[in-house]
Protein backbone atom coordinates (compact mmCIF):
# COMPACT_ATOMS: atom_id res chain seq x y z
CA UNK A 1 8.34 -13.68 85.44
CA UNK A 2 10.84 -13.58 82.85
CA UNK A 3 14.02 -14.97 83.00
CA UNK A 4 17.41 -13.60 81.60
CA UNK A 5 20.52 -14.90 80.17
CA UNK A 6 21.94 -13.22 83.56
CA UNK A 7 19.82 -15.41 86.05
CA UNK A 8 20.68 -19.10 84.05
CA UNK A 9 24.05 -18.29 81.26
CA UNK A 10 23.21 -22.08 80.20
CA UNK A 11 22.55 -21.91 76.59
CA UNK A 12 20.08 -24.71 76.87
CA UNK A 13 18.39 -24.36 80.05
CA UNK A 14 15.23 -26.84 79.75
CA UNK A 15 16.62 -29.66 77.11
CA UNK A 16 13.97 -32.49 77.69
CA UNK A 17 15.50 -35.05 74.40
CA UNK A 18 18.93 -35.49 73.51
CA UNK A 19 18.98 -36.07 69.58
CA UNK A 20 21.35 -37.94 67.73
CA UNK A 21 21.57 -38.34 64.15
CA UNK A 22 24.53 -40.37 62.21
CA UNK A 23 25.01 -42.83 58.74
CA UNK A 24 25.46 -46.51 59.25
CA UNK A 25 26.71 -48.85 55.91
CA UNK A 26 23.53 -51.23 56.68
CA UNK A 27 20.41 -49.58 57.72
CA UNK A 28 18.60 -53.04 58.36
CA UNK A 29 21.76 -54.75 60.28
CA UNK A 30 22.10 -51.56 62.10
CA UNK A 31 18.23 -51.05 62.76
CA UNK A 32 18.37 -55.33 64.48
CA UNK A 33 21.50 -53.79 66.34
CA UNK A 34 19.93 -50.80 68.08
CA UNK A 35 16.83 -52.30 68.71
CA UNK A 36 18.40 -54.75 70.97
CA UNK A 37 20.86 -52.48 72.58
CA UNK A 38 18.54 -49.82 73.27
CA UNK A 39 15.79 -52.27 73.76
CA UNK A 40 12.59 -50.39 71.65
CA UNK A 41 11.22 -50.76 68.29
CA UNK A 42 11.80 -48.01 66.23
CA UNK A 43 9.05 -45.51 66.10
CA UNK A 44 9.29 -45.40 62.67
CA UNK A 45 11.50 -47.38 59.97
CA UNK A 46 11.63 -46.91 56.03
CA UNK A 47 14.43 -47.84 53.68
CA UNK A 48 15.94 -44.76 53.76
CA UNK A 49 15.85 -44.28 58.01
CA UNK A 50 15.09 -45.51 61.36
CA UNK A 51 13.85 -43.70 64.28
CA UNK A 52 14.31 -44.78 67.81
CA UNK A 53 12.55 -42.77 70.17
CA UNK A 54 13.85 -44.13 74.17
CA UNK A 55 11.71 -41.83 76.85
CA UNK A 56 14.08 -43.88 79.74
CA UNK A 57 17.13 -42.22 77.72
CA UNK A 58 15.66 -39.10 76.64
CA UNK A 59 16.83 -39.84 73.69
CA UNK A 60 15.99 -39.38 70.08
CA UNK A 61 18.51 -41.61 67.71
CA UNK A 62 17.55 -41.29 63.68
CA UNK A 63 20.45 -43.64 61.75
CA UNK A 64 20.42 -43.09 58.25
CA UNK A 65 21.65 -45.26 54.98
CA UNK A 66 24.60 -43.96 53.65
CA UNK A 67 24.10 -41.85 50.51
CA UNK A 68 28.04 -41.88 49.38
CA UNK A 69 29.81 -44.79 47.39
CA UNK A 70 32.49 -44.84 49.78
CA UNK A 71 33.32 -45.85 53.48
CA UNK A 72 31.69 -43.69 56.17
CA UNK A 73 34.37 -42.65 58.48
CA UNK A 74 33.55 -44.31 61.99
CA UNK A 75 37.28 -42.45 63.19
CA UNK A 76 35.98 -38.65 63.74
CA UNK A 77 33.15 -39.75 66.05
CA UNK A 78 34.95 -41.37 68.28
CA UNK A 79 32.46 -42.83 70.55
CA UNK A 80 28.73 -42.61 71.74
CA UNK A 81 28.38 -42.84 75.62
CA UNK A 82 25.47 -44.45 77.59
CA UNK A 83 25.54 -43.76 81.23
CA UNK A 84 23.86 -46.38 83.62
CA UNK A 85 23.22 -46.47 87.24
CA UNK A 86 26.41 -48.61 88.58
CA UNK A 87 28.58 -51.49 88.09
CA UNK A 88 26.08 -54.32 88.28
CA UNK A 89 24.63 -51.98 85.08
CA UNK A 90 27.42 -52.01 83.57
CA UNK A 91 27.95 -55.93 84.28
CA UNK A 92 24.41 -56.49 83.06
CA UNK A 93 25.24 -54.62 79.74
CA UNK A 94 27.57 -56.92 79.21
CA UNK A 95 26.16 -59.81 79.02
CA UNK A 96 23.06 -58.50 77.03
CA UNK A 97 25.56 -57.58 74.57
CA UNK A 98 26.83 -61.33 74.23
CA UNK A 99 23.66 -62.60 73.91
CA UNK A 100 22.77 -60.11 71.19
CA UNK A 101 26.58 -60.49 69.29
CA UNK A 102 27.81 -57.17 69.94
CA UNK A 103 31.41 -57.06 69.22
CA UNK A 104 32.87 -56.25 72.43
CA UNK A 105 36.10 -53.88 72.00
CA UNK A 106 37.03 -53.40 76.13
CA UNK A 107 35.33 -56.04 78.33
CA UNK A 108 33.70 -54.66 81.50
CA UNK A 109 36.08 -53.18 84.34
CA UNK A 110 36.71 -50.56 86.29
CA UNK A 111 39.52 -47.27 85.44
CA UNK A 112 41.12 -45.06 88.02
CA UNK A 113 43.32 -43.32 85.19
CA UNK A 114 41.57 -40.13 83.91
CA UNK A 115 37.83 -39.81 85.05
CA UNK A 116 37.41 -43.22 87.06
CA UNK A 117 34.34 -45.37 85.68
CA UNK A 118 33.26 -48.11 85.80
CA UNK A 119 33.06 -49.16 81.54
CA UNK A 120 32.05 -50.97 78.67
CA UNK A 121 33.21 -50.66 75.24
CA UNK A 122 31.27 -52.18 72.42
CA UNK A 123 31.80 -51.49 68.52
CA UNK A 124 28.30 -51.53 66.80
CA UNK A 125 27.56 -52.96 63.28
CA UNK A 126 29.37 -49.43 61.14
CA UNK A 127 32.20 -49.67 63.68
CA UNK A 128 31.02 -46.69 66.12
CA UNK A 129 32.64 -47.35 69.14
CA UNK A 130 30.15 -47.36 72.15
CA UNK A 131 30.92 -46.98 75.90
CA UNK A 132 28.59 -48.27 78.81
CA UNK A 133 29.77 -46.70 82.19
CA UNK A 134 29.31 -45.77 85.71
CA UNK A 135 30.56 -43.29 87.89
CA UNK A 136 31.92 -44.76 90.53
CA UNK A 137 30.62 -43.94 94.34
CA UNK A 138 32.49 -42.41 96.82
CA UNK A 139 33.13 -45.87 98.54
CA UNK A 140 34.53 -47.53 95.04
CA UNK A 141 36.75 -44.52 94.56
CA UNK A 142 37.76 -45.09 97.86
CA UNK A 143 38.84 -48.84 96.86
CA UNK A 144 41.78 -47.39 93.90
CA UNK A 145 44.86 -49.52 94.20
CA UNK A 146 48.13 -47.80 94.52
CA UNK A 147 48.79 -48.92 90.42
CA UNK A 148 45.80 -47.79 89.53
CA UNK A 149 45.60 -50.99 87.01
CA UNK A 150 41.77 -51.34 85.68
CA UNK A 151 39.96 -53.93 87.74
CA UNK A 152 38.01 -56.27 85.20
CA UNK A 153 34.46 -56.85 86.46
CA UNK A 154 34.05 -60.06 84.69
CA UNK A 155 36.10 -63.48 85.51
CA UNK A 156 38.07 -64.81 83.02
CA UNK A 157 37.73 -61.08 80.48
CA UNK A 158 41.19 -59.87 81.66
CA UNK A 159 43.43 -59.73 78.71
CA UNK A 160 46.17 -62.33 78.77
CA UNK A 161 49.43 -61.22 78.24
């Protein structure tokens, strides 16, 4: 049986891998980096690329050395997201990325303002931002103060004002 553009309008119906391809200023720094945060080797590594190949993700991540003599611009990709399976995840995430010196640029906590999540904001090597989150259950969305001030997940990561 065929099927037609009429029975499933998704332009990509069966997507198995989710690639992602992008320059970083120091392929070996960045290569230690994303080994620990995504937790593989890379399948392959050469002084030109590394390629991390994560079967739990789906995910196909190639970071390159940047060709150019001048700063890569870490602004117009404004973040890569990671979604995990709650807010113990999330917690978790965050203390793998101390342990590994991930610059952490929002501490974990939980946002009611826009899509509520439960995040993680880290800042890899090149200065891509990345976020760690959860969707929050039906039962934590049910827990939103009247504010609707972020909840930080972690004692003592609140900022101080």
């Amino acid at each position: 049986m065929t099927t037609t553009f009429e029975d499933n309008p998704v332009m990509i119906p069966t997507a198995r891998e989710f690639h992602l391809s992008f320059r970083v200023a120091d392929l070996a720094i960045s290569t230690r980096f994303y080994t620990q945060f995504l937790g593989v080797a890379p399948k392959q590594s050469t002084a030109r690329f590394s390629t991390f190949i994560v079967p739990h993700l789906c995910l196909n991540l190639v970071i390159l050395v940047n060709d150019r003599d001048e700063p890569l611009d870490t602004y117009s990709l404004y973040h890569v997201g990671l979604g995990v399976k709650d807010r113990e995840a999330v917690i978790e995430s965050y203390h793998r990325a101390l342990v590994a010196g991930a610059e952490i640029v929002k501490a974990p906590r939980t946002t009611w303002r826009g899509t509520p999540l439960h995040e993680l904001w880290l800042r890899d090597p090149t200065g891509y931002n990345l976020e760690i989150y959860a969707r929050l259950s039906d039962a934590e969305l049910a827990e939103m103060p009247a504010d609707q001030e972020p909840i930080f997940l972690v004692p003592g990561t609140a900022p101080t004002i």
